[in-house]
N, C-alpha and C. Protein backbone atom coordinates (compact mmCIF):
# COMPACT_ATOMS: atom_id res chain seq x y z
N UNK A 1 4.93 10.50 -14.47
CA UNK A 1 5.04 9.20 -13.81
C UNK A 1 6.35 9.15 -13.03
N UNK A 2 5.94 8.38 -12.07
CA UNK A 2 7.41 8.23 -11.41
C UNK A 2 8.24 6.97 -11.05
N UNK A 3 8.73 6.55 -11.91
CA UNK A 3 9.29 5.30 -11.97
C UNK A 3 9.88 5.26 -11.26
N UNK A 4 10.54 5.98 -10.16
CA UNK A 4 11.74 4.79 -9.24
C UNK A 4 10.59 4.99 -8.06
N UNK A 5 9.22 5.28 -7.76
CA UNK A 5 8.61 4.78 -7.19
C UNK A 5 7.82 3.39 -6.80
N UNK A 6 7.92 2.80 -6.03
CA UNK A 6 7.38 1.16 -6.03
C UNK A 6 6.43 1.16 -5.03
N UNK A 7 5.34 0.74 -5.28
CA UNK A 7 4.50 0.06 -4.49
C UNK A 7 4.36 -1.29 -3.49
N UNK A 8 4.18 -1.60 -2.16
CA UNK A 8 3.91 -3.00 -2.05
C UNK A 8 2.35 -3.03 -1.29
N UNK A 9 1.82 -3.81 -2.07
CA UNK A 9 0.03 -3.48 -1.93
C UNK A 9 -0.37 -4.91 -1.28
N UNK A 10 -1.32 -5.14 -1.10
CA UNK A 10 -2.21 -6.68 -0.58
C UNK A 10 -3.44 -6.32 0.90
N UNK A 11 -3.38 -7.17 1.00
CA UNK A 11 -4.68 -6.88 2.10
C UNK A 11 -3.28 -7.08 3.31
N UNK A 12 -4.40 -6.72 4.50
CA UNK A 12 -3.82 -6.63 6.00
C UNK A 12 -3.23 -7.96 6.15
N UNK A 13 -1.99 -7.81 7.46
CA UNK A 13 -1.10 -9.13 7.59
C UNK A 13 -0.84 -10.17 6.83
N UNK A 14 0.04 -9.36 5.90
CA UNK A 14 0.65 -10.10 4.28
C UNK A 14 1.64 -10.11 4.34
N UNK A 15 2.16 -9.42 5.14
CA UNK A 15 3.78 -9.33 5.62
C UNK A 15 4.03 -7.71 4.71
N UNK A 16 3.62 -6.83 4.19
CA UNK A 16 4.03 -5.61 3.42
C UNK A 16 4.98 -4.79 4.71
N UNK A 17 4.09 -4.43 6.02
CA UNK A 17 5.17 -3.98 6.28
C UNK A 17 6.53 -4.22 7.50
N UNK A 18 6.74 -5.62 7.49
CA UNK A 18 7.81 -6.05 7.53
C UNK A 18 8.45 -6.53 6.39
N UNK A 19 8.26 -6.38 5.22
CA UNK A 19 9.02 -6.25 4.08
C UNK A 19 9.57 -4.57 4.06
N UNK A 20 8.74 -3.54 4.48
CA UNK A 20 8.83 -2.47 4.05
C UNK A 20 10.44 -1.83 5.15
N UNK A 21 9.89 -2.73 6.39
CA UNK A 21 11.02 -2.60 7.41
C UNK A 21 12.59 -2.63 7.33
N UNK A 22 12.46 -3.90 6.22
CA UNK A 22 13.32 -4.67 6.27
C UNK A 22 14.70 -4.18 4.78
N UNK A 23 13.52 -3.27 3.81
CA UNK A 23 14.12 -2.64 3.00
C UNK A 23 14.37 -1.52 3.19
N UNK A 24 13.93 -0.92 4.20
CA UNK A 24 14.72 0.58 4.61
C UNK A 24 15.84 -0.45 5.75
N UNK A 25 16.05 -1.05 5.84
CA UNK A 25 17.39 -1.85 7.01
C UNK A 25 18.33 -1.72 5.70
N UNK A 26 18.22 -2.16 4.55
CA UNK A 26 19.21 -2.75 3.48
C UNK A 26 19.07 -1.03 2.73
N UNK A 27 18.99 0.23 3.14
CA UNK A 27 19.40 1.11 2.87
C UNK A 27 18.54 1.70 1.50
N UNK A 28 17.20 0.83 1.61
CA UNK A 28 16.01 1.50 0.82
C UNK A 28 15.21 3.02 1.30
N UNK A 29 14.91 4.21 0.46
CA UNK A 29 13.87 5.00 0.77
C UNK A 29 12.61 3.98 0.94
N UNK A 30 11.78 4.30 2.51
CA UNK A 30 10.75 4.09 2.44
C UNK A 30 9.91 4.81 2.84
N UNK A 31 8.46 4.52 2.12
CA UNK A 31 7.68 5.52 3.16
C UNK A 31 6.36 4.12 3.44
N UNK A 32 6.31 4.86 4.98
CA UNK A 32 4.90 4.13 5.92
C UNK A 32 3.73 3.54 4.99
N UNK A 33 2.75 2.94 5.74
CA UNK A 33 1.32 3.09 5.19
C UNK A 33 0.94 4.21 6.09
N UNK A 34 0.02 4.98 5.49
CA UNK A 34 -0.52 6.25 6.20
C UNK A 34 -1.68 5.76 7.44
N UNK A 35 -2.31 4.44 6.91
CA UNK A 35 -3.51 3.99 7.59
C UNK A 35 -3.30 3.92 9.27
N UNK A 36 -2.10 3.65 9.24
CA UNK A 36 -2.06 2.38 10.67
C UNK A 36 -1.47 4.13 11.78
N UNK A 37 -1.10 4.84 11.11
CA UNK A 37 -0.63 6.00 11.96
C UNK A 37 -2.11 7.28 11.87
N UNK A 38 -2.38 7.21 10.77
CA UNK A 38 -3.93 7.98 11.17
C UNK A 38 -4.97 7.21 12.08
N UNK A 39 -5.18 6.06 12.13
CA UNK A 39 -5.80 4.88 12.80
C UNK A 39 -5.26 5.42 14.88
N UNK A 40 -4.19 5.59 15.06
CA UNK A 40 -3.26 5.64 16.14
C UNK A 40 -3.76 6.95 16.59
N UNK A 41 -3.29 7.78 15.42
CA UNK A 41 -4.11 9.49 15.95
C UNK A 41 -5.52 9.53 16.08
N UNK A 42 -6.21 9.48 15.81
CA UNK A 42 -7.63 9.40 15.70
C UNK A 42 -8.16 8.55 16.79
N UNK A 43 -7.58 7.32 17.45
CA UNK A 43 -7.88 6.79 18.64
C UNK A 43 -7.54 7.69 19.74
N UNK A 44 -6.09 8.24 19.43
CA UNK A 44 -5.37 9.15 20.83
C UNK A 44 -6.49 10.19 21.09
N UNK A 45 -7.05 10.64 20.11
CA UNK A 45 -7.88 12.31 19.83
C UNK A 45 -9.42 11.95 20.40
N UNK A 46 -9.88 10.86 19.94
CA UNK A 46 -11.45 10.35 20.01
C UNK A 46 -11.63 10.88 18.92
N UNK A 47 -11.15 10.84 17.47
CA UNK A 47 -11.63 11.05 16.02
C UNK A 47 -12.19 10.07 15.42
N UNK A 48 -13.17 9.98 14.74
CA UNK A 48 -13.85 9.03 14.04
C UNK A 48 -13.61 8.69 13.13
N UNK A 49 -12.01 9.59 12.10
CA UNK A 49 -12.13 9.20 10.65
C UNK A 49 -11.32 7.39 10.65
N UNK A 50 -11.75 6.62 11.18
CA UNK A 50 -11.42 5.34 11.46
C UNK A 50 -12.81 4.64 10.77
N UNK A 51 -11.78 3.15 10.19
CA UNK A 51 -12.15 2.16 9.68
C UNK A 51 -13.28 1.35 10.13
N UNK A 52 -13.60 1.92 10.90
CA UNK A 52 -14.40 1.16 11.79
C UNK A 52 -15.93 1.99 12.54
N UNK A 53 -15.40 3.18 11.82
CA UNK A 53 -16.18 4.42 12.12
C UNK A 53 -16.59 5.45 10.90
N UNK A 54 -16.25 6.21 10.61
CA UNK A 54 -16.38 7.35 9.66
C UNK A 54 -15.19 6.83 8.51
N UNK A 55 -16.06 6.03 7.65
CA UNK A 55 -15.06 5.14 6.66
C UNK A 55 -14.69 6.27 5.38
N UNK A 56 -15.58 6.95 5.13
CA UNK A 56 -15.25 8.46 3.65
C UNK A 56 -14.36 8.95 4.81
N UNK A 57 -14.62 9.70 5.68
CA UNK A 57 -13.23 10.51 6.23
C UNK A 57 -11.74 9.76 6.51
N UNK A 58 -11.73 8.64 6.86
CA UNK A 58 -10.67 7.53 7.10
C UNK A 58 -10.29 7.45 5.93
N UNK A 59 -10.77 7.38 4.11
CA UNK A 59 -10.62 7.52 3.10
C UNK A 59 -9.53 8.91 2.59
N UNK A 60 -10.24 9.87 3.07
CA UNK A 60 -9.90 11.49 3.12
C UNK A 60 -8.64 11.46 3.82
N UNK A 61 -8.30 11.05 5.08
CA UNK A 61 -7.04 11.63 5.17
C UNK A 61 -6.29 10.61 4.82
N UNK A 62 -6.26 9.36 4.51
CA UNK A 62 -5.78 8.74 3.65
C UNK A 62 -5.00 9.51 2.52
N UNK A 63 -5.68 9.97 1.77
CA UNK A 63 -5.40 10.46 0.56
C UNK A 63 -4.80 11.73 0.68
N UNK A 64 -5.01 12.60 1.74
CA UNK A 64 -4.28 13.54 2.17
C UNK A 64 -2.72 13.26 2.84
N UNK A 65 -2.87 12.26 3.23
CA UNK A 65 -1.05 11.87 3.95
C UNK A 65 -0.69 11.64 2.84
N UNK A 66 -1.17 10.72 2.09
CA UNK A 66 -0.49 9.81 0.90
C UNK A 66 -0.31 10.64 -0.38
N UNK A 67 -1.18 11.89 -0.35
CA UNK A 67 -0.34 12.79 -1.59
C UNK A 67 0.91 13.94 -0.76
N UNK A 68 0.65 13.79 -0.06
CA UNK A 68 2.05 14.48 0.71
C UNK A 68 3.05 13.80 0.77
N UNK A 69 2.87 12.80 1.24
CA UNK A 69 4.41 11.66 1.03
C UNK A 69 4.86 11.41 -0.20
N UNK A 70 4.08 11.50 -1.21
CA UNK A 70 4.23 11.21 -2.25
C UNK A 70 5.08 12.10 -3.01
N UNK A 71 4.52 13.67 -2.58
CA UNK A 71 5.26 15.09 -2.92
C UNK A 71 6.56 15.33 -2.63
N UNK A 72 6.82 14.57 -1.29
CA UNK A 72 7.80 14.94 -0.40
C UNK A 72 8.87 14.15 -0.74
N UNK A 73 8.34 12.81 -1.07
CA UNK A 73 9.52 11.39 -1.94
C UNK A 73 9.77 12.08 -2.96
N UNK A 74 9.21 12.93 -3.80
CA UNK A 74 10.08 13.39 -5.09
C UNK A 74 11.29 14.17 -5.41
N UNK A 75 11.88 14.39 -3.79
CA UNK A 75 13.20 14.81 -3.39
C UNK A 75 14.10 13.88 -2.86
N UNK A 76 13.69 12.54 -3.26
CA UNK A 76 14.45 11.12 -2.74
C UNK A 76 15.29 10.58 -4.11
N UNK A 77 16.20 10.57 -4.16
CA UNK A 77 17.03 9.89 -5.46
C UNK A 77 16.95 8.23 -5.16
N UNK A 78 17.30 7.46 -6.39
CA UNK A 78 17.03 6.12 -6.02
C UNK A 78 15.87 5.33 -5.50
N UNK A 79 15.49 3.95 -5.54
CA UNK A 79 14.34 4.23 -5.65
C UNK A 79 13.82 3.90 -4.29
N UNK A 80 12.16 4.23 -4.20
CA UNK A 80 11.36 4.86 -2.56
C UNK A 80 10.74 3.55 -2.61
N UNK A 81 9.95 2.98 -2.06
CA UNK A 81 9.34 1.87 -1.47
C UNK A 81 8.21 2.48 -0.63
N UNK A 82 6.74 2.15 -1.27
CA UNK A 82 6.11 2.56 -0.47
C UNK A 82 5.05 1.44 -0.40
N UNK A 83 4.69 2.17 1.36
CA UNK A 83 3.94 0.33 2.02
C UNK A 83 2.38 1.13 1.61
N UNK A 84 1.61 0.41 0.65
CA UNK A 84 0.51 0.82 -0.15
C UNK A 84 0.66 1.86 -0.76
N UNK A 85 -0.31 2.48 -1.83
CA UNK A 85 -0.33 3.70 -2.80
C UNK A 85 -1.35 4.47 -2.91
N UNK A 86 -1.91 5.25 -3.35
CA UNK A 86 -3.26 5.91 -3.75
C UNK A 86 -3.59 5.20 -4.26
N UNK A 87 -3.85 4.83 -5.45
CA UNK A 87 -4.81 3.15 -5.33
C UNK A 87 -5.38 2.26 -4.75
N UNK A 88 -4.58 2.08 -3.61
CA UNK A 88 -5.09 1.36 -2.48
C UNK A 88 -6.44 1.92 -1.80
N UNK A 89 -6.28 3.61 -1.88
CA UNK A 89 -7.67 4.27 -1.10
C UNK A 89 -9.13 3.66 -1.78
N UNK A 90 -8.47 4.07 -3.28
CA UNK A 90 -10.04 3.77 -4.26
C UNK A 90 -10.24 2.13 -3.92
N UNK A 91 -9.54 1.13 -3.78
CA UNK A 91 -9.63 -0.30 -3.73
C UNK A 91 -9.93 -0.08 -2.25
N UNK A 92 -10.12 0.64 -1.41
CA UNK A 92 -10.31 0.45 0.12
C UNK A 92 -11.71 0.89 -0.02
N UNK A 93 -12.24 2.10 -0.37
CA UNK A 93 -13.53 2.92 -0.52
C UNK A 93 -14.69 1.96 -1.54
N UNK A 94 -14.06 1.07 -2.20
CA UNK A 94 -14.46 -0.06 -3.66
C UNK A 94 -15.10 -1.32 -2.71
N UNK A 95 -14.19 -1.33 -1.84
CA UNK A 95 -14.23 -2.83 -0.74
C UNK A 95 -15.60 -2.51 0.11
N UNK A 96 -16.00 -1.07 0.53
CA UNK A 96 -16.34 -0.82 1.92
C UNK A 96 -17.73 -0.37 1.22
N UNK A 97 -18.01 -0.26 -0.29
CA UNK A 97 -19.27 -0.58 -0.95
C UNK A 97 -19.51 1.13 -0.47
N UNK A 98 -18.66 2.10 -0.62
CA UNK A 98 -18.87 3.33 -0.57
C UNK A 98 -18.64 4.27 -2.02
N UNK A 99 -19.03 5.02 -2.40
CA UNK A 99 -18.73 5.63 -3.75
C UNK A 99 -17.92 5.97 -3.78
N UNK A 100 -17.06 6.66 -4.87
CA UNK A 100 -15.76 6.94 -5.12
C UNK A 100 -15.56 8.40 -5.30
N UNK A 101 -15.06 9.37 -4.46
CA UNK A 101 -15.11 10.34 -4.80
C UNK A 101 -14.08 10.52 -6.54
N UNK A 102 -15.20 11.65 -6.85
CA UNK A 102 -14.26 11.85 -8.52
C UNK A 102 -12.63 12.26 -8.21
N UNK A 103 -12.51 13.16 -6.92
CA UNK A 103 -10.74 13.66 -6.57
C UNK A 103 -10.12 12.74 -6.08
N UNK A 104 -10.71 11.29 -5.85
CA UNK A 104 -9.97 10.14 -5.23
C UNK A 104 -9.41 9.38 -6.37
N UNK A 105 -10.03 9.17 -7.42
CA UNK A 105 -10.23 8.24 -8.55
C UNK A 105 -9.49 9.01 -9.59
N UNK A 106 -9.21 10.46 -9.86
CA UNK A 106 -8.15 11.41 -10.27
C UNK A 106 -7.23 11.29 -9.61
N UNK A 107 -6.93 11.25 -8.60
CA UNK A 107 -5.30 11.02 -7.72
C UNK A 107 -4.93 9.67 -8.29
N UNK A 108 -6.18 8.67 -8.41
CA UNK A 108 -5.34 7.53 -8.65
C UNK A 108 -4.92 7.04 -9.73
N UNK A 109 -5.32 8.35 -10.81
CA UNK A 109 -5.11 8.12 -12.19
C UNK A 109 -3.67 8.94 -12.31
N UNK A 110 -3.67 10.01 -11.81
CA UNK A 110 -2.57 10.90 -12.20
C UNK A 110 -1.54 10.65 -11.17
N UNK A 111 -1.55 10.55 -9.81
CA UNK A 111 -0.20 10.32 -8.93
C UNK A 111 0.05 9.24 -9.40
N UNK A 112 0.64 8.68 -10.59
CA UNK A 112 1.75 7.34 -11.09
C UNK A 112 2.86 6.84 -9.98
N UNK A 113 2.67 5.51 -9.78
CA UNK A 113 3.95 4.92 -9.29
C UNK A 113 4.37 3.93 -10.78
N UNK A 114 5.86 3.56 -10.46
CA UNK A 114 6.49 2.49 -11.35
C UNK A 114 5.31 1.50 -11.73
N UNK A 115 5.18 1.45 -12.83
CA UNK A 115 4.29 0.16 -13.76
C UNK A 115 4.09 -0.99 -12.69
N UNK A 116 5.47 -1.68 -12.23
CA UNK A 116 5.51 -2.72 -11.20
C UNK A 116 4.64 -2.52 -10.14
N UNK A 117 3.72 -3.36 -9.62
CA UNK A 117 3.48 -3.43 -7.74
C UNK A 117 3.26 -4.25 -7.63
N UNK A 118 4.32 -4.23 -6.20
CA UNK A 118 4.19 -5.46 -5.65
C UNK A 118 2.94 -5.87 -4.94
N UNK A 119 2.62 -7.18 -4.80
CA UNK A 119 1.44 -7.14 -4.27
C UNK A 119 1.41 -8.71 -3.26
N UNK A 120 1.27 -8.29 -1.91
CA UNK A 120 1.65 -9.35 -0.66
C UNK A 120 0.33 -10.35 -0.82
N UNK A 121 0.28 -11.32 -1.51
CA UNK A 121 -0.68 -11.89 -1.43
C UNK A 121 -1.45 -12.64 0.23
N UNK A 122 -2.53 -12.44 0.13
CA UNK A 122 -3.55 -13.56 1.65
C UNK A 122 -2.12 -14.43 1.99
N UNK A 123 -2.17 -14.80 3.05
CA UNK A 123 -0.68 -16.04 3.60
C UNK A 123 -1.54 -16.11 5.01
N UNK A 124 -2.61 -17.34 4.92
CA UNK A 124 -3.04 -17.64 6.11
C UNK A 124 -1.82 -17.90 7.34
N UNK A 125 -0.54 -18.46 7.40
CA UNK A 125 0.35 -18.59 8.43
C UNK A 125 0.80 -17.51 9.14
N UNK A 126 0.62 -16.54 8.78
CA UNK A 126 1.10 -15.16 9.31
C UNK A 126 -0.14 -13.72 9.42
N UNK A 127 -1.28 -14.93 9.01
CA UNK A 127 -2.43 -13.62 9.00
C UNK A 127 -2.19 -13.56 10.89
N UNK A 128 -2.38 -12.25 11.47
CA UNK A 128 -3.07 -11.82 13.18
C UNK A 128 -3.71 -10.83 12.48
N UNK A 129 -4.31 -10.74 13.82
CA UNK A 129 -5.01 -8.82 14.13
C UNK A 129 -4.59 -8.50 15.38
N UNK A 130 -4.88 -7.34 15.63
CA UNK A 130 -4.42 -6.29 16.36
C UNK A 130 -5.62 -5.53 17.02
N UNK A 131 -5.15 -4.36 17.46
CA UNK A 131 -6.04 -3.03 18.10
C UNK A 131 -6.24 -2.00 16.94
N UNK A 132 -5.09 -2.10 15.85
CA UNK A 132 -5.50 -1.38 14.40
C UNK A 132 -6.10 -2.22 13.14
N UNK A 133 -5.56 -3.50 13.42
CA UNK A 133 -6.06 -4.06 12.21
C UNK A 133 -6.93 -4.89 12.60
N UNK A 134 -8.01 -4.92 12.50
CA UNK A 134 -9.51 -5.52 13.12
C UNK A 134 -10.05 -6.59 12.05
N UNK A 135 -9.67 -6.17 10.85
CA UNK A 135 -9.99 -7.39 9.60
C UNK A 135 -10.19 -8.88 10.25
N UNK A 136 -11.17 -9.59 9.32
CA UNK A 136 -11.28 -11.06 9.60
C UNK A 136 -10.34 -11.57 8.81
N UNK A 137 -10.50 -12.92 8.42
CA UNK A 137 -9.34 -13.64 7.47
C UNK A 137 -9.84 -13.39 6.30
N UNK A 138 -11.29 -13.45 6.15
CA UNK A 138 -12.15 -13.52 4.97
C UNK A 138 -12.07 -12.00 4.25
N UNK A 139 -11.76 -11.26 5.12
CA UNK A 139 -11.69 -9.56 4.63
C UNK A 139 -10.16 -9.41 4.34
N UNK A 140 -9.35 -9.85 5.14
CA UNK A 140 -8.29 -9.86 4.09
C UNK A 140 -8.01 -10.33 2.96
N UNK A 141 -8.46 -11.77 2.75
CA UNK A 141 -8.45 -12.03 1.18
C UNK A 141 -8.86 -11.30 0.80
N UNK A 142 -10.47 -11.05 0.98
CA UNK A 142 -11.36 -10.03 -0.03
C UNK A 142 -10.01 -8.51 -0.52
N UNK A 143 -9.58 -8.11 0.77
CA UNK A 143 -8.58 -6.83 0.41
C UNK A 143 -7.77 -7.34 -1.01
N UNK A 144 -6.71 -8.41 -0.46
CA UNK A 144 -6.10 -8.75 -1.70
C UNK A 144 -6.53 -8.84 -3.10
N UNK A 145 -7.61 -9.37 -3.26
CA UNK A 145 -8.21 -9.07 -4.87
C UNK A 145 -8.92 -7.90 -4.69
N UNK A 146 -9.34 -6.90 -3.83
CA UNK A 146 -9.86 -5.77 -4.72
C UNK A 146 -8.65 -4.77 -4.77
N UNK A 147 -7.52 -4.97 -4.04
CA UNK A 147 -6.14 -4.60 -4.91
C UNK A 147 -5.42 -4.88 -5.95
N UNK A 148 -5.76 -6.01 -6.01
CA UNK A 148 -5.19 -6.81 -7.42
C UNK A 148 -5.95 -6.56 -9.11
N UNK A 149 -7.82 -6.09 -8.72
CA UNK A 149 -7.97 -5.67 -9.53
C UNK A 149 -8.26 -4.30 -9.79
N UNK A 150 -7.61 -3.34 -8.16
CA UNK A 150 -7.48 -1.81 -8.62
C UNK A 150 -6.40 -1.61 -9.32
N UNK A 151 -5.11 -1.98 -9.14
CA UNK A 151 -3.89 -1.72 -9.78
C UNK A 151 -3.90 -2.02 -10.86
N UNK A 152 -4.99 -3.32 -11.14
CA UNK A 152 -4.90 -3.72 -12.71
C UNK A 152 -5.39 -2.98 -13.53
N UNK A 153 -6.68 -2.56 -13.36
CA UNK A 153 -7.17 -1.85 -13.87
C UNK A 153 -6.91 -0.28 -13.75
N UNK A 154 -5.96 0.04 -13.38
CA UNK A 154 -5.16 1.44 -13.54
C UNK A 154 -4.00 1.05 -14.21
N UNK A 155 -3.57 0.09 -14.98
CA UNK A 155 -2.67 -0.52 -15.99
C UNK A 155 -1.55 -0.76 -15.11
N UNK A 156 -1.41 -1.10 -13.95
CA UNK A 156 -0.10 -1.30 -13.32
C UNK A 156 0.21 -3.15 -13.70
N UNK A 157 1.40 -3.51 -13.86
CA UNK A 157 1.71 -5.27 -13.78
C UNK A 157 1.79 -5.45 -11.99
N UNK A 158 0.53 -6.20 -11.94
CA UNK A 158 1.23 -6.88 -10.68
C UNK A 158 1.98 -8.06 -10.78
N UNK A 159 2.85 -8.25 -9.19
CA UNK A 159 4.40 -8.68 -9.33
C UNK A 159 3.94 -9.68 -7.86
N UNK A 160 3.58 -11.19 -7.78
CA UNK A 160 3.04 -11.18 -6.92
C UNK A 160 4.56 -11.88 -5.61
N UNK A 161 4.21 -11.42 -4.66
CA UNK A 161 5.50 -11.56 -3.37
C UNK A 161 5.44 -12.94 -3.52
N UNK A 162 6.93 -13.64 -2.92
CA UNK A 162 6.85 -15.31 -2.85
C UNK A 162 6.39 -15.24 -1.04
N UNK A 163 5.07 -16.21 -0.79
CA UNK A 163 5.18 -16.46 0.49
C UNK A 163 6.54 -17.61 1.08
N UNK A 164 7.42 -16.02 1.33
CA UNK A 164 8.59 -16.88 1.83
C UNK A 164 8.99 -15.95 3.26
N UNK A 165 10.22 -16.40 3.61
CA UNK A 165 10.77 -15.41 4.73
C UNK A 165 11.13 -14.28 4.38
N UNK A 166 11.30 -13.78 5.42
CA UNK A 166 11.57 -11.89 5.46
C UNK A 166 12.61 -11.40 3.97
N UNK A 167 14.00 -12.34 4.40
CA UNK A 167 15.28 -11.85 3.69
C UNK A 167 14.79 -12.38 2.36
N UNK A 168 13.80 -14.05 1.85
CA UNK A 168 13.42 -14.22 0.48
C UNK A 168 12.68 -13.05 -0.39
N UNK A 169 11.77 -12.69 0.47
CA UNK A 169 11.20 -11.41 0.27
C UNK A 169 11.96 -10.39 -0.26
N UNK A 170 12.68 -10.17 0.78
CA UNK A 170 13.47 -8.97 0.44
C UNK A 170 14.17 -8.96 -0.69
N UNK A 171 14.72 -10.19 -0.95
CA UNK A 171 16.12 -10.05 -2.14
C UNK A 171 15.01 -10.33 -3.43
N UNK A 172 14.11 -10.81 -3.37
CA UNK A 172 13.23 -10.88 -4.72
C UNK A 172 12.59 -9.15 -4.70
N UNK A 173 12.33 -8.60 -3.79
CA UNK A 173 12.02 -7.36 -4.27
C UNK A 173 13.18 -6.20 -4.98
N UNK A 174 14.32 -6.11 -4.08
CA UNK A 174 15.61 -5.68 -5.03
C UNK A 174 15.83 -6.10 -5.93
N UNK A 175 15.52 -7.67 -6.03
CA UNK A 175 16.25 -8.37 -7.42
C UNK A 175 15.54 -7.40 -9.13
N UNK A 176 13.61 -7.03 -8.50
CA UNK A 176 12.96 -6.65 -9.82
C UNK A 176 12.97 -5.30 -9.43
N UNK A 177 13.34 -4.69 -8.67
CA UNK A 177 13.52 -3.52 -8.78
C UNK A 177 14.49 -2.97 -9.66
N UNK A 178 16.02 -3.64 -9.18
CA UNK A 178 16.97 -3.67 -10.40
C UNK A 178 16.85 -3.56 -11.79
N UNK A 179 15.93 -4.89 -12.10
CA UNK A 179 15.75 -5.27 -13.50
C UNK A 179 14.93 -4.12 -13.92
N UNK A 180 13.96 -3.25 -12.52
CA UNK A 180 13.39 -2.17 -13.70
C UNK A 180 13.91 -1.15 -14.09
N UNK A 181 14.64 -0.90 -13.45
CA UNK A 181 15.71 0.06 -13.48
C UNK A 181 16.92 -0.38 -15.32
N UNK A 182 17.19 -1.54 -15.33
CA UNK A 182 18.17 -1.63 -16.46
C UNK A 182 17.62 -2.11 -17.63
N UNK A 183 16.42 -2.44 -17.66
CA UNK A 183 15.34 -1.88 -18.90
C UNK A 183 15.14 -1.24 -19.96
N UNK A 184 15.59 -1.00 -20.74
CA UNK A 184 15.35 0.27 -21.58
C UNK A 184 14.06 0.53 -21.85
């Protein structure tokens, strides 16, 4: 397990990654969501493994960036911040009413992050979409609880974000990061 790893999970435009921004500014390891940059390549290329297209392959390299980053953070001291987890894939593949591959649902048992995740709850004031994030309002909630009950049910505590501003955000996420850290 890797405890000074942290998660921040929720459905699309929750604010995760301008939280995620904002804690690599205050001198946090972070790493990306893998989605929104495979999403980017795969448009540049004419690749289909997109959300919107070839949803098991969009799954697949999912899980392929995200155990590499994951490999690659374990040469990061202090703790990493990452904008979603492997969990998130199986709660994405769970959502999209597709089966679960058995090597997806093993990654999400064995690649451990910290017990804690955070989790950006629905915040209709700040929901948009985009050219990557195509979600309705109704599919983002839906995201938020089938994250809330993937992490749960992989024994993680979720930790839920205050819908507040950027810096409230921020200092409540250092604040329990701390505390997990001086824990015994």
């Amino acid at each position: 397990m890797s405890d000074h790893f942290f998660v921040v999970t929720g459905g699309p435009s929750a604010g995760k990654t301008s939280l995620i921004t904002e804690l690599a500014r205050r001198g946090f390891h972070t790493i990306p969501e893998s989605g929104r940059a495979i999403i980017r390549e795969e448009m540049a290329s004419g690749g289909d493994a997109l959300p919107w297209a070839d949803r098991m392959a969009y799954g697949e390299r999912m899980l392929e960036r995200d155990l590499r980053a994951r490999e690659d953070a374990q040469a990061l001291s202090g703790p990493v911040i990452f904008d979603r987890g492997i969990p998130d894939i199986l709660g994405y593949l769970t959502l999209c009413g597709l089966p679960v591959p058995r090597h997806v649902a093993a990654a999400a048992k064995t690649a451990r992050y910290n017990a804690r995740v955070f989790l950006a709850p629905y915040w209709d004031e700040i929901f948009t979409q985009d050219t990557e994030r195509k979600q309705t309002r109704a599919e983002a909630e839906a995201t938020c609880a089938v994250m809330r009950e993937t992490y749960t049910a992989l024994g993680y505590e979720i930790t839920d974000l205050p819908r507040a501003d950027i810096a409230t955000r921020t200092d409540f996420v250092m604040e329990q990061v701390r505390l997990s850290f001086t824990q015994p």
